[in-house]
Protein backbone atom coordinates (compact mmCIF):
# COMPACT_ATOMS: atom_id res chain seq x y z
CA UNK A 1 63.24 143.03 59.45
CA UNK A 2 63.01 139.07 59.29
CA UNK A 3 58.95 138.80 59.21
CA UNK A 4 59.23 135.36 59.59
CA UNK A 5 60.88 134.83 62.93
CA UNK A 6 58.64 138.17 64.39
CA UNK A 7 55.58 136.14 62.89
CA UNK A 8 56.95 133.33 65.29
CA UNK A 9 57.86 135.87 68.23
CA UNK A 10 54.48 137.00 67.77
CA UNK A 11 52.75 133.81 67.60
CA UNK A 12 54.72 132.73 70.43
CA UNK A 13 53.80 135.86 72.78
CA UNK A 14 49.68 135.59 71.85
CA UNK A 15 49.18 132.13 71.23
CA UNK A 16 51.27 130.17 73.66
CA UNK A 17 53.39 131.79 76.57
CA UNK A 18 52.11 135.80 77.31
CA UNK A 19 53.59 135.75 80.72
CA UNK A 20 56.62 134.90 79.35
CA UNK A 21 56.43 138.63 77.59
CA UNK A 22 54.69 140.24 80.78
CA UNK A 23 51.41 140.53 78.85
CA UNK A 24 47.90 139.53 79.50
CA UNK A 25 45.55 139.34 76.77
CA UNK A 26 41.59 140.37 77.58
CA UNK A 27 38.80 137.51 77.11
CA UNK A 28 39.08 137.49 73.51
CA UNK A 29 43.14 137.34 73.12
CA UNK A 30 43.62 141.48 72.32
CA UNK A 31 46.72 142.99 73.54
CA UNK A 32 47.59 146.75 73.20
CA UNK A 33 50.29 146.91 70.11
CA UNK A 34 52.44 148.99 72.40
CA UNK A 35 52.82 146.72 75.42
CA UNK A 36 53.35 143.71 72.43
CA UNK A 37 56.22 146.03 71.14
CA UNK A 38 57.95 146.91 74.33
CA UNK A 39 58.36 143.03 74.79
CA UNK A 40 59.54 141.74 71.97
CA UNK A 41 61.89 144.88 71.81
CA UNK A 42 63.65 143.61 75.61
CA UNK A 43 63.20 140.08 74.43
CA UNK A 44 65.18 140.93 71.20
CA UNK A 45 68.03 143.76 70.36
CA UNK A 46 67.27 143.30 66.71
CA UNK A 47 63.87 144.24 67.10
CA UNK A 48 64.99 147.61 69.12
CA UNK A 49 63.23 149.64 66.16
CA UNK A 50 60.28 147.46 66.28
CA UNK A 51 56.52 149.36 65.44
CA UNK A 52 53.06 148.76 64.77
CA UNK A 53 53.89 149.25 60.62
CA UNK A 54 56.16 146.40 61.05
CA UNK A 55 53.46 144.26 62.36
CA UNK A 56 51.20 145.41 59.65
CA UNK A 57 53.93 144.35 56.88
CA UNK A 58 54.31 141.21 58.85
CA UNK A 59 50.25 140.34 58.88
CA UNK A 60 49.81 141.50 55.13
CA UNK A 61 52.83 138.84 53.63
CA UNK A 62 51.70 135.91 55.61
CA UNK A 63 50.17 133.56 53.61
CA UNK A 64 48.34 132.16 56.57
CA UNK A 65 46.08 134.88 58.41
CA UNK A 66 47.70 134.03 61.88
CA UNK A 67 47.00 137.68 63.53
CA UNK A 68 44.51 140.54 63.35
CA UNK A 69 45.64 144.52 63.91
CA UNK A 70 42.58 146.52 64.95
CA UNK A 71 42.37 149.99 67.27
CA UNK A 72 46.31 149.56 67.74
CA UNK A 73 45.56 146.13 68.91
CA UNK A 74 46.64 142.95 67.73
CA UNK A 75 45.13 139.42 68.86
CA UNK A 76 46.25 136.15 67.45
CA UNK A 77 43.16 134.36 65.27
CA UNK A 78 43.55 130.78 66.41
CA UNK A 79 46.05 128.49 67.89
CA UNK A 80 45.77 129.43 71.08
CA UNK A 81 47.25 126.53 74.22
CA UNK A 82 47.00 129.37 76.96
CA UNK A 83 45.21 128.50 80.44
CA UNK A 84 42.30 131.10 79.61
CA UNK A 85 39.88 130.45 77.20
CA UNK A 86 39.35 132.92 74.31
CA UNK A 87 36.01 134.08 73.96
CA UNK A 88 35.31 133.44 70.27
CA UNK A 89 31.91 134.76 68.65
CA UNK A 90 29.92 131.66 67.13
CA UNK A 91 29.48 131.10 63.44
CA UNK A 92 27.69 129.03 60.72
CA UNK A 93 30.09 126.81 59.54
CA UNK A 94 30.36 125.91 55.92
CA UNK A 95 28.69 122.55 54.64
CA UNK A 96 31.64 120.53 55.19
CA UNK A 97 35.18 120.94 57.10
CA UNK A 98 38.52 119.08 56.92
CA UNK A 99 41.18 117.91 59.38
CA UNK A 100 44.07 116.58 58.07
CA UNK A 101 45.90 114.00 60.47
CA UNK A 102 48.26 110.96 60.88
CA UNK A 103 46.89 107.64 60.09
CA UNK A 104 47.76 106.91 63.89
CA UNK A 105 45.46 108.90 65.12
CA UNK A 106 42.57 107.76 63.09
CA UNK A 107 40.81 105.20 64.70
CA UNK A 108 40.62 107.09 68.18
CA UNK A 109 38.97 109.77 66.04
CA UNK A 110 36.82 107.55 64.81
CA UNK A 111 35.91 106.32 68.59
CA UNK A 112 35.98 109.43 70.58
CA UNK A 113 35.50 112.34 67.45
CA UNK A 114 38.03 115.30 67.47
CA UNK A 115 39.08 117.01 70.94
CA UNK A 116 41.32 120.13 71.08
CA UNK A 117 43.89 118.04 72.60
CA UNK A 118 46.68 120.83 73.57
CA UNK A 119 44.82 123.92 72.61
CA UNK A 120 41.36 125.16 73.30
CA UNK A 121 39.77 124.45 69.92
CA UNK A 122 39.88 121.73 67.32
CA UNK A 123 41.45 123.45 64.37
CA UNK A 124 39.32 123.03 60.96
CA UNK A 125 40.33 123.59 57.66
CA UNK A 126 37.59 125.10 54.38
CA UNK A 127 39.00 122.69 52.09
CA UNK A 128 40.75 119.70 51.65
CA UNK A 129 44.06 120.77 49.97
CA UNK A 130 44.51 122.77 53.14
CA UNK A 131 43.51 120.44 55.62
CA UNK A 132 46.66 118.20 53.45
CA UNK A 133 49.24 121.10 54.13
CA UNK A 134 48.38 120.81 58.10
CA UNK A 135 48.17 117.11 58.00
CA UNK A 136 51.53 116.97 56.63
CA UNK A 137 53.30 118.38 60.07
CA UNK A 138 51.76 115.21 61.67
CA UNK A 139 52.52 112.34 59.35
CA UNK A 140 54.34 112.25 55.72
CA UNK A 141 51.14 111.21 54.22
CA UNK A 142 48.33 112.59 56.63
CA UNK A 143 44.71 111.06 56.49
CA UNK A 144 41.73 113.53 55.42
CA UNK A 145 39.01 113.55 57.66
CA UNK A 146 35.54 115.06 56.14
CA UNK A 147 33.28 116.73 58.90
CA UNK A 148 29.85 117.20 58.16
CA UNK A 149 29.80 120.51 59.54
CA UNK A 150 26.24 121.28 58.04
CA UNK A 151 24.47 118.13 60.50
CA UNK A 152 27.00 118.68 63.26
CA UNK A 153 26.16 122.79 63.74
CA UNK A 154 22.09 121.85 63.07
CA UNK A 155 22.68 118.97 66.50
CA UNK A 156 24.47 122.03 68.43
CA UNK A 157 28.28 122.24 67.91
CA UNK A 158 29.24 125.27 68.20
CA UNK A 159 32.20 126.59 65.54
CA UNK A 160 33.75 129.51 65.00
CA UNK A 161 35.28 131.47 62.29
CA UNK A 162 39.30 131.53 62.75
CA UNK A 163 40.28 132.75 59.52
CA UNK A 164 39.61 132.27 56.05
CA UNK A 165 40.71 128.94 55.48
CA UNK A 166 40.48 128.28 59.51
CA UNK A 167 37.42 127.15 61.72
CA UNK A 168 37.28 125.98 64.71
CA UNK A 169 35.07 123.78 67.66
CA UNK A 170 35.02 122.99 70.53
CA UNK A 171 34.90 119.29 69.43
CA UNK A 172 33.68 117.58 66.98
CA UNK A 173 31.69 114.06 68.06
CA UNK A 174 32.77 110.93 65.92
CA UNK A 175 29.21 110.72 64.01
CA UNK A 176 29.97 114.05 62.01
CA UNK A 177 33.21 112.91 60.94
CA UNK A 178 31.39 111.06 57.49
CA UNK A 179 34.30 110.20 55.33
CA UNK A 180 38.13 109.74 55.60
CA UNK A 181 40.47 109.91 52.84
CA UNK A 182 44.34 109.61 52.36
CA UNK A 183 46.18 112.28 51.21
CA UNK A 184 47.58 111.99 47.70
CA UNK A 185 50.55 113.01 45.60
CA UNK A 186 50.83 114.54 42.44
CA UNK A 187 53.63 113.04 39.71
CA UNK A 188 56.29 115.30 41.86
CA UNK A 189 55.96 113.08 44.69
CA UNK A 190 53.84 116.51 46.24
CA UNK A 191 50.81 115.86 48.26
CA UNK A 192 48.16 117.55 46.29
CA UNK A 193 44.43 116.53 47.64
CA UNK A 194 42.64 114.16 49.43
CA UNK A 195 41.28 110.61 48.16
């Protein structure tokens, strides 16, 4: 079984398109694993065998905790760009957050903070090196942005846990974004952390 294009199939289904698939998450993105299944299976012949232990295998090798399995349910974490807004549980964000851009987008940052643009939350990252590995699908050498996540959560913005290594906000107002930094590279010519 290629995990990598069902991660994407999956992704696809729960994050972006579910009528596409004939499914309809509840208010906080669940789907039964069944109807997810009988989906993908008519959307793909190679997938004809498809079952819930596939999804399991395809959850426990991805280095990026994209999905969740729970009561033969599955629910993408975060990513979302559907019409309906998730209902995600609030959280106490860590002292500081990361988003990793391109320098092109900086200054409007800077003027208007961060705003989910096509999806429904700004996407954080816990540290900088990760916020660098996201920044780098937007610009060869993404700028770091540091959000004071401590102040910003105390003034009322709400976050929420996505994963691990993934919050999120609603938004994110320009005052709490305290420091930006350029993304660096290592002697490979790798980006490796934030300056």
């Amino acid at each position: 079984m290629d995990l990598i294009n069902l991660s994407r199939a999956v992704s696809h289904a729960l994050r972006h398109e579910p009528w596409l698939y004939e499914l309809e998450l509840d208010e906080e993105g669940w789907v039964a694993v069944e109807a997810l299944t009988a989906a993908l299976q008519d959307e793909n012949p190679a997938w004809s065998g498809l079952a819930e232990a596939d999804l399991e295998q395809m959850i426990e090798r991805s280095e990026k905790k994209r999905h969740e399995l729970r009561n033969g349910r599955i629910r993408a974490l975060y990513g979302h760009s559907t019409p309906q807004k998730l209902t995600k549980d609030r959280a106490d964000p860590p002292i500081a957050l990361y988003h990793g851009t391109s320098p092109e987008s900086v200054d409007i940052i800077r003027r208007e903070g961060l705003k989910p643009m096509g999806r429904q939350y700004v996407h954080l990252s816990a540290d900088a090196e990760t916020a660098v590995k996201v920044g780098v699908r937007k610009a060869r050498v993404p700028v770091i942005l540091r959000i004071d996540a401590k102040a910003a959560h105390a003034s009322g913005v709400p976050f929420y846990h996505g994963n691990e290594m993934v919050w999120l906000a609603d938004g994110v107002p320009p005052i709490f974004i305290e420091d930006v930094g350029v993304a660096e590279s290592d002697d490979g010519g790798n980006l490796a952390k934030a300056r």
